[in-house]
Protein backbone atom coordinates (compact mmCIF):
# COMPACT_ATOMS: atom_id res chain seq x y z
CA UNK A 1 99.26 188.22 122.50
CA UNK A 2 100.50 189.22 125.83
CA UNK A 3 102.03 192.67 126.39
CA UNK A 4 105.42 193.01 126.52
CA UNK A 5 107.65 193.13 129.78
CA UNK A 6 111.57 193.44 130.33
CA UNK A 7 113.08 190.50 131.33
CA UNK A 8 116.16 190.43 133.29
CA UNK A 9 116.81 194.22 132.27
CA UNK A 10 117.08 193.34 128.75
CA UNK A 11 115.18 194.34 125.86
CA UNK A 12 111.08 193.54 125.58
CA UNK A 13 110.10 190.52 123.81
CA UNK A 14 106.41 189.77 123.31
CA UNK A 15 104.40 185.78 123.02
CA UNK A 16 101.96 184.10 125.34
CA UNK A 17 103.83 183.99 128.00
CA UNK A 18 103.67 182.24 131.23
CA UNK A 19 105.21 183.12 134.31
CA UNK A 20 105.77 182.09 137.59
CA UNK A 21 107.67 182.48 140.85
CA UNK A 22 109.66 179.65 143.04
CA UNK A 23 112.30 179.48 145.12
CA UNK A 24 115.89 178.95 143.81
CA UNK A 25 117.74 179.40 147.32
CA UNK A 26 118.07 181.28 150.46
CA UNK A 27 117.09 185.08 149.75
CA UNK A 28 117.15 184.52 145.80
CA UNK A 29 113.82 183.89 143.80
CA UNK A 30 113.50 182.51 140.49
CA UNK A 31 111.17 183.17 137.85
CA UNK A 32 110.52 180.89 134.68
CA UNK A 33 108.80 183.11 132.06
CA UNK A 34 107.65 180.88 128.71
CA UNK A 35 108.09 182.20 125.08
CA UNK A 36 108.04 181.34 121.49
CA UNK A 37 111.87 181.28 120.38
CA UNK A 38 111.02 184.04 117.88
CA UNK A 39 110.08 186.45 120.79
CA UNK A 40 113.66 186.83 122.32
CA UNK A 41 114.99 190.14 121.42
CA UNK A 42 118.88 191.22 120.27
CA UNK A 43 119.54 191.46 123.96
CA UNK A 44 118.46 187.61 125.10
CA UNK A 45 120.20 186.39 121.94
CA UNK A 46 123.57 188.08 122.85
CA UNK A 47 123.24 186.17 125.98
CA UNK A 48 122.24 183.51 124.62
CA UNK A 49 125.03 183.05 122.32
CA UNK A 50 127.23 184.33 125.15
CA UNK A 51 126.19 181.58 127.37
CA UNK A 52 126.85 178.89 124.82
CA UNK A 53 130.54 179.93 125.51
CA UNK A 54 130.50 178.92 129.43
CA UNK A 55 131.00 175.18 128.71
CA UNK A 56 133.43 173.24 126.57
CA UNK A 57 129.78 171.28 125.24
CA UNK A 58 127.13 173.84 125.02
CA UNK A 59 128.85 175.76 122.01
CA UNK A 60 126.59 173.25 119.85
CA UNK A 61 124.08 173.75 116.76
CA UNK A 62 121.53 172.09 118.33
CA UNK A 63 121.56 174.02 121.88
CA UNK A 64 121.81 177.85 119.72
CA UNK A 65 119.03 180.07 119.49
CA UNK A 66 118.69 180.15 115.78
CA UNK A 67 118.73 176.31 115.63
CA UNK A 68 115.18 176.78 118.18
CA UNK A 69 113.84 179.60 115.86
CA UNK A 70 114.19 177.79 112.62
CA UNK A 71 111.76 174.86 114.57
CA UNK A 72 110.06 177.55 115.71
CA UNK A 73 108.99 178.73 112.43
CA UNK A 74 107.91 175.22 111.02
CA UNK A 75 106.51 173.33 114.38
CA UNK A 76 104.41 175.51 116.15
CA UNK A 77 104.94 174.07 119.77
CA UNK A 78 108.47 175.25 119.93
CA UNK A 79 109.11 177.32 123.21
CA UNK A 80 112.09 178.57 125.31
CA UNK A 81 111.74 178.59 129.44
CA UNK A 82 113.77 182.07 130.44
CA UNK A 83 115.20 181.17 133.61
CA UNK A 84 115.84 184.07 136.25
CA UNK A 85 117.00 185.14 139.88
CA UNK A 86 116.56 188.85 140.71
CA UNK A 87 115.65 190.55 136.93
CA UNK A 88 118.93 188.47 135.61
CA UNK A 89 118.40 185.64 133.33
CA UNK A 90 120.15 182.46 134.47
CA UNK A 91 119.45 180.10 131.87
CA UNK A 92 117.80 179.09 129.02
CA UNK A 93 115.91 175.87 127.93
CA UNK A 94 114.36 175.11 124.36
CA UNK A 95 111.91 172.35 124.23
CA UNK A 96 108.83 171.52 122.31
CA UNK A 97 105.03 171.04 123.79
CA UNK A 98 103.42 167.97 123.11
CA UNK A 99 100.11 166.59 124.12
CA UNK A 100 99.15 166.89 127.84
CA UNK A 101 101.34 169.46 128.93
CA UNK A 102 104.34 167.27 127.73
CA UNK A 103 107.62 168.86 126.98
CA UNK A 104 110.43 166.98 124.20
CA UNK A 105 113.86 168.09 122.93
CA UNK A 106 113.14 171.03 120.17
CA UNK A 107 113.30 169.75 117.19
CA UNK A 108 113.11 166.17 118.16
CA UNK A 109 113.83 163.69 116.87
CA UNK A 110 116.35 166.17 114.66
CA UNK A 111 118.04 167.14 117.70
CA UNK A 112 121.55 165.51 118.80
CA UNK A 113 122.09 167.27 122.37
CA UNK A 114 119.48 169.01 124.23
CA UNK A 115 120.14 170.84 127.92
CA UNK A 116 119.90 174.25 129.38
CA UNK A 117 122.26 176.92 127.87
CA UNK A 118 123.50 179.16 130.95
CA UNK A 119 126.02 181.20 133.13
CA UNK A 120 126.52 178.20 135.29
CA UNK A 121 124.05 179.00 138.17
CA UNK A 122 122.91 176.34 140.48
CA UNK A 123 119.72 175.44 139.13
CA UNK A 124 116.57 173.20 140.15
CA UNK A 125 115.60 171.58 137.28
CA UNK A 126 112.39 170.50 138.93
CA UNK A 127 110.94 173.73 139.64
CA UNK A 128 111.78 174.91 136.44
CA UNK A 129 109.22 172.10 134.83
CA UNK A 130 106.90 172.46 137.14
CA UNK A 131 106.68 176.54 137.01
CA UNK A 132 107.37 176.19 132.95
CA UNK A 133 103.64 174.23 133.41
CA UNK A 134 104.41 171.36 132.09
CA UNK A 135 104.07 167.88 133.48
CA UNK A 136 107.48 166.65 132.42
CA UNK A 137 110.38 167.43 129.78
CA UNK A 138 112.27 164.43 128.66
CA UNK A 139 115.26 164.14 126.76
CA UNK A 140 117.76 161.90 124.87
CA UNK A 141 121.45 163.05 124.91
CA UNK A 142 122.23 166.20 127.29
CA UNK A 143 125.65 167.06 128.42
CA UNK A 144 126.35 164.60 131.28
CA UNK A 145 128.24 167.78 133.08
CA UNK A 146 124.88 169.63 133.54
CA UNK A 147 124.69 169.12 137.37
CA UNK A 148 121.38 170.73 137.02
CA UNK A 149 119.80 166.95 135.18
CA UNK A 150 122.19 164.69 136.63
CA UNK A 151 118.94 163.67 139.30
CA UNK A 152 117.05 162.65 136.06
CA UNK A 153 119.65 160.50 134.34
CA UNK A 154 117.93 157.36 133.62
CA UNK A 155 120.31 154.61 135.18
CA UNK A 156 122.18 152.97 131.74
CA UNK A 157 121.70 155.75 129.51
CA UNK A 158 125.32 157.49 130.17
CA UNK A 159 127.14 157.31 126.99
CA UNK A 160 129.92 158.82 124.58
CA UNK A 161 129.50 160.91 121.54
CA UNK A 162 132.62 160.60 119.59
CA UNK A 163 134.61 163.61 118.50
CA UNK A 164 137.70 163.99 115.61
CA UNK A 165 139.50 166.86 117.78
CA UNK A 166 141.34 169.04 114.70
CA UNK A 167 142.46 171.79 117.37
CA UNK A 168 146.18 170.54 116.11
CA UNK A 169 145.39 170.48 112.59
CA UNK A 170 144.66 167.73 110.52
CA UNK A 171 148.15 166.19 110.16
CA UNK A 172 148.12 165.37 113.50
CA UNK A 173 145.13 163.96 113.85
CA UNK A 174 145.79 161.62 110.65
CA UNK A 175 148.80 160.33 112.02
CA UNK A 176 147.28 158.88 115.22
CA UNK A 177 144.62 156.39 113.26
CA UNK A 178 145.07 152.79 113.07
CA UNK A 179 147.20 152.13 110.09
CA UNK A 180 145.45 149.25 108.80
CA UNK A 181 141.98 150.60 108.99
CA UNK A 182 143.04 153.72 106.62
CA UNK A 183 144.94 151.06 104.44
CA UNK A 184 141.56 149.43 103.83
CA UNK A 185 140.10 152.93 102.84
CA UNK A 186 142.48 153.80 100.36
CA UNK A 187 142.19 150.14 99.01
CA UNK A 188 138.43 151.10 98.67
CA UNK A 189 139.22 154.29 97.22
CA UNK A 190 141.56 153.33 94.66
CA UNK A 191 138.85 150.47 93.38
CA UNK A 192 136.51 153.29 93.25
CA UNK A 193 138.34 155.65 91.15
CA UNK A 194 139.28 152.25 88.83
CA UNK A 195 135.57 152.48 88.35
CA UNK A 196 134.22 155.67 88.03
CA UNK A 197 137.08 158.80 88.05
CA UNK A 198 138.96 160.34 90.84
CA UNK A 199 137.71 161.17 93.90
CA UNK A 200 136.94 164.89 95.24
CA UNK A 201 134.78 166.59 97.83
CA UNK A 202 133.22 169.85 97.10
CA UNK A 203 132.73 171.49 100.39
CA UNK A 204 129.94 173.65 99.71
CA UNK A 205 127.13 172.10 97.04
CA UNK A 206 126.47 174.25 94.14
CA UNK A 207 122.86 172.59 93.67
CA UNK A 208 121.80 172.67 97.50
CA UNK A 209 117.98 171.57 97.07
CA UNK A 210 119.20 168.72 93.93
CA UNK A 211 121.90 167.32 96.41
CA UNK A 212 119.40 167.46 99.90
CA UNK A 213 116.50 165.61 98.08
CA UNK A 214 119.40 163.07 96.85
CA UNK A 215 120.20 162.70 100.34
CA UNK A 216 116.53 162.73 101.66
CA UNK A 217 115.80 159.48 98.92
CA UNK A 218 119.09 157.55 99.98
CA UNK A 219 117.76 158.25 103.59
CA UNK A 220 114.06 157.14 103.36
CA UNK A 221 115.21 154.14 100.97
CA UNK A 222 117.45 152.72 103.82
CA UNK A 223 115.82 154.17 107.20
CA UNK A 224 111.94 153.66 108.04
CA UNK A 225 112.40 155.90 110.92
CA UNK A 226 113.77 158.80 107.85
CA UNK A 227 110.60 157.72 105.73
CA UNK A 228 108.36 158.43 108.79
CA UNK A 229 110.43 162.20 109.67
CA UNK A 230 110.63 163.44 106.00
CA UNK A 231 107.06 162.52 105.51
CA UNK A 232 106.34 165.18 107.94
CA UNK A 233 106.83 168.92 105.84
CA UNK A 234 108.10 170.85 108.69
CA UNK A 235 111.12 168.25 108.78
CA UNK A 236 112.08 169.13 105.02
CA UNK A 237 111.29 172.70 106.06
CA UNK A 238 113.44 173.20 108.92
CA UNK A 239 117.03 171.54 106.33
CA UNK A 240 115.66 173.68 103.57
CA UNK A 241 115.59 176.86 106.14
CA UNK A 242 119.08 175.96 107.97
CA UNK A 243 120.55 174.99 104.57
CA UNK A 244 120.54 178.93 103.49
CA UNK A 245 121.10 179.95 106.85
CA UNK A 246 124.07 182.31 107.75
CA UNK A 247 124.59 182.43 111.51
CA UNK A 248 127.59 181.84 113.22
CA UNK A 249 125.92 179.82 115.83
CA UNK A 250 123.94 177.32 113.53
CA UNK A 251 124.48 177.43 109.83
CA UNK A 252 123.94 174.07 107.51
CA UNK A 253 126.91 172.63 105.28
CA UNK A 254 125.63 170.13 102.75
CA UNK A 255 129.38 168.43 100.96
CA UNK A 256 129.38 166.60 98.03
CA UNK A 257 131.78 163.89 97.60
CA UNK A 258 131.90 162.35 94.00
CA UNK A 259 133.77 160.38 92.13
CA UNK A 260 133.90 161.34 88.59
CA UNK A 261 130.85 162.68 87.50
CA UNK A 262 128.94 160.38 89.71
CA UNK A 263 127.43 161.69 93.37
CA UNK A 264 128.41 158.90 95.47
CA UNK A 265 127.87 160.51 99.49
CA UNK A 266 126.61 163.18 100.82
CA UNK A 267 127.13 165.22 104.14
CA UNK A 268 124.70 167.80 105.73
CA UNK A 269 126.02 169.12 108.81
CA UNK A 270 125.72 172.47 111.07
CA UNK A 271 128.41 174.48 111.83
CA UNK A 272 128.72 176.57 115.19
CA UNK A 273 131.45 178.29 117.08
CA UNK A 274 134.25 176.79 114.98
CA UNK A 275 133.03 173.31 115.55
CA UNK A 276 130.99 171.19 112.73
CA UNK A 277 128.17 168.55 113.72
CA UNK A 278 127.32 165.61 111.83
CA UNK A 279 123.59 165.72 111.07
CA UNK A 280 122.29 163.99 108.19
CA UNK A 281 125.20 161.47 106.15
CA UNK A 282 124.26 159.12 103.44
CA UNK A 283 125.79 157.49 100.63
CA UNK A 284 124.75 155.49 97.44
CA UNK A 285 123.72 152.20 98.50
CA UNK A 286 124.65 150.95 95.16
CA UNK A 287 128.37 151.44 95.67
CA UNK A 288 128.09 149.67 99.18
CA UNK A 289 131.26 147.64 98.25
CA UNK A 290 133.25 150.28 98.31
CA UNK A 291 132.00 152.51 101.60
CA UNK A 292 131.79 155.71 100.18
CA UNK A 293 129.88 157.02 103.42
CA UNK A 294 133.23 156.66 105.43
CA UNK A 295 135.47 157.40 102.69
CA UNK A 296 134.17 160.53 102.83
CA UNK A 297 135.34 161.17 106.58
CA UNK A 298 139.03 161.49 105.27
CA UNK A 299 138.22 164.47 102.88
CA UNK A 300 135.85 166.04 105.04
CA UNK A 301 137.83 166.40 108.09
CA UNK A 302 141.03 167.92 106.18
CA UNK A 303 138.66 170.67 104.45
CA UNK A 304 137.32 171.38 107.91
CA UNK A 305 140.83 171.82 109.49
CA UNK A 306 141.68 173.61 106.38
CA UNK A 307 138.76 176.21 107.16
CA UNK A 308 139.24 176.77 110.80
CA UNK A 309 137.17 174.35 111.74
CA UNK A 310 138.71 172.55 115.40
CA UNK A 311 136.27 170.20 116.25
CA UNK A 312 133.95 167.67 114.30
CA UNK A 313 130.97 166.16 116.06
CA UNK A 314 129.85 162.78 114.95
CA UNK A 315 126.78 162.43 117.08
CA UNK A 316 125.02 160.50 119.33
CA UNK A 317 124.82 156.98 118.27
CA UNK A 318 126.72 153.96 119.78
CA UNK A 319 127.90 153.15 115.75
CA UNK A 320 131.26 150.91 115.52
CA UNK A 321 132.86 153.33 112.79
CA UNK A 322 132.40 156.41 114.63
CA UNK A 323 134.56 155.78 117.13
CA UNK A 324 137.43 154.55 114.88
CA UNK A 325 137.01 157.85 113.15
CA UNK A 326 137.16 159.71 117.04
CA UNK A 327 140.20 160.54 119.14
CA UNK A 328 138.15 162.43 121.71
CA UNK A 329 134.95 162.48 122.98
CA UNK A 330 132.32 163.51 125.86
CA UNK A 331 129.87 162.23 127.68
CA UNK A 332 125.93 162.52 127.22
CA UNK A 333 122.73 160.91 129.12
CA UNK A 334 119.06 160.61 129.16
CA UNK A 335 116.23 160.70 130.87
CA UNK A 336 113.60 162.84 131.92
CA UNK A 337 112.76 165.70 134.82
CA UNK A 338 109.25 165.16 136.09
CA UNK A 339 106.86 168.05 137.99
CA UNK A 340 105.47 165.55 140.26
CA UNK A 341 107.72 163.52 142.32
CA UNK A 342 105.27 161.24 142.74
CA UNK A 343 104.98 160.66 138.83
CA UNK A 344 108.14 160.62 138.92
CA UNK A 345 108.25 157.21 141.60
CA UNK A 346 105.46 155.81 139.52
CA UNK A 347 107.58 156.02 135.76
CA UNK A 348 110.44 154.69 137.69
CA UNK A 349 108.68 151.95 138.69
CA UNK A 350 107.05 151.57 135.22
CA UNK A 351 110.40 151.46 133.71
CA UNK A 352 111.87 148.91 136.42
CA UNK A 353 108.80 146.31 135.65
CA UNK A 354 109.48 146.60 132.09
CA UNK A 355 113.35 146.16 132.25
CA UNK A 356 114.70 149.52 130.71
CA UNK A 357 116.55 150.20 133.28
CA UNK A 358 118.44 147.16 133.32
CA UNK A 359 117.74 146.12 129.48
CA UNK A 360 118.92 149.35 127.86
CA UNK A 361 120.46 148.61 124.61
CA UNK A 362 123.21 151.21 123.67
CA UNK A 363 122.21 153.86 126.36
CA UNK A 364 119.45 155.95 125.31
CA UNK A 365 118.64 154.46 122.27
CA UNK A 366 115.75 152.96 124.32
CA UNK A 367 114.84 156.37 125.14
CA UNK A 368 114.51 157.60 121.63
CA UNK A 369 111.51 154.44 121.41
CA UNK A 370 110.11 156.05 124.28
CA UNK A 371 110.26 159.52 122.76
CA UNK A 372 108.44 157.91 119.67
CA UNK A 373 105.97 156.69 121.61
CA UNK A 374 105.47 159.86 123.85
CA UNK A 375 105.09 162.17 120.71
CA UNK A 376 101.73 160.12 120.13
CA UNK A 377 100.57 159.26 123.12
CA UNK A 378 101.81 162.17 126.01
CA UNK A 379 101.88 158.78 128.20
């Protein structure tokens, strides 16, 4: 383990660190110093959460510190590049190591929004890779504002992530869906309680490990993608770990939402900063005829408004019913920031001759096969 050593002026943190020098402009130097997630002290984790604050998109589960130390403490390649000019940090940026000196979104592919968390300085996200030693960091959704990426968008990725805004209250937001899509629901709805009882959402689930395996089989039964991610331990890990986690900038929410004594969806999101973030939704496929996975939209969103709760996240993913649930949204893109710029001209090449440029399907969903790929291969 490496000694200890102040960063910025802020408390010590210990790890195997590594630590370079490069320049970030005229007269200002930048150093990128490499840790494990658990090594940040009280004081990087105040600024941290602090800097989470600076844009309207960054206050998210996924980009918090405790979201990277949970990973952390399952997947051992978790790491955070401290980003600094003159002994002040600048930024932060979780990823995960792969093979060949390969960086990925932490947590991927459980992660919905990846990107640097900082005060807002100019920053070069080049050098930052390349002193970081790695030979390239890709990701899948980041905050299309972050001027720092916006050179490593791949061209087609740029997309929308569909939000239900509650900052007016539920009411409000109610009122302004389509009339005949919420007449359909309650059709639904009423057919459903015909069947099996009346309809109610328990916020909180009483039996959180009974109701997350429920949701883990409906997942794996429907999804080979979830078979393949909940075969892996550290996946079931890292829900178990966030599920009993307390934070105010990543804390897990599993709802229930039954109808009579019968489970019929589920919901396991994370909540941050007043804002909830759809992670994991499933419902009984048995009861397909009667949608109980957006029924449960409706209930959710009034409890959340009812708790505070301004903001609901429905996550990346270009899906048809998300956006009739949305009445905001923001705008995400992938790609990749390569050490080399000569790698870089070769990959962009590579992607031209095999169409992704100009064949993307749904933005970035083309990066997520390339992610797939990369996490066995480092290619």
């Amino acid at each position: 383990m490496a000694p200890s050593r102040n960063i910025g002026g802020n408390r010590h943190y210990h790890g195997g660190i590594a630590a370079s020098l490069c320049g970030l402009s005229k007269g200002m130097r930048m150093r990128v110093t490499v840790v494990r997630p658990g090594d940040l002290g009280p004081s990087e984790a105040s600024l941290w959460a602090t800097f989470q604050q600076f844009s309207p998109t960054t206050p998210n589960p996924f980009l918090s510190l405790t979201f990277a130390r949970v990973v952390g403490r399952s997947r051992p390649g978790a790491r955070v590049a401290v980003v600094e000019t003159d002994r002040q940090i600048e930024a932060f940026l979780p990823f995960e190591l792969v093979g060949r000196r390969m960086g990925m979104p932490i947590g991927y592919p459980m992660n919905d929004l990846q990107g640097f968390v900082g005060r807002g300085t100019p920053i070069d996200a080049r050098h930052v890779i390349r002193q970081a030693g790695l030979r390239g960091w890709r990701f899948v959704a980041a905050p299309a504002e972050q001027s720092a990426l916006v050179p490593h968008h791949y061209a087609g990725t740029l997309a929308r992530v569909p939000v239900i805004d509650l900052a007016g209250g539920y009411q409000p937001y109610s009122g302004s869906r389509k009339k005949a899509s919420t007449k359909r629901i309650a059709e639904k709805r009423r057919a459903l309680e015909r069947r099996l009882g009346t309809l109610s959402l328990t916020w909180s689930s009483p039996c959180p490990q009974k109701h997350l395996q429920q949701l883990i089989d409906w997942k794996t039964a429907k999804y080979g993608g979830a078979r393949q991610l909940f075969s892996d331990p550290a996946a079931r890990a890292i829900l178990d770990e966030l599920t009993a986690e307390s934070g105010d900038d990543c804390r897990g929410l599993l709802s229930v939402l039954s109808a009579g004594e019968r489970t019929v969806a589920l919901f396991f999101g994370l909540i941050a900063h007043g804002g909830l973030s759809s992670w994991f939704p499933a419902y009984d496929r048995e009861l397909s005829r009667y949608s109980p996975g957006r029924m449960m939209w409706q209930p959710l969103a009034e409890e959340a408004a009812c708790r505070g709760i301004t903001r609901l996240d429905l996550g990346y993913g270009q899906d048809q019913y998300k956006f009739g649930l949305a009445n905001a949204s923001y705008l995400v893109a992938g790609g990749a920031v390569w050490a080399n710029r000569c790698e870089q001209a070769v990959r962009s090449v590579y992607r031209r001759l095999h169409g992704r440029a100009a064949g993307l399907s749904g933005g970035a969903e083309s990066e997520r096969g390339e992610m797939a790929q990369l996490a066995k291969t480092a290619w």
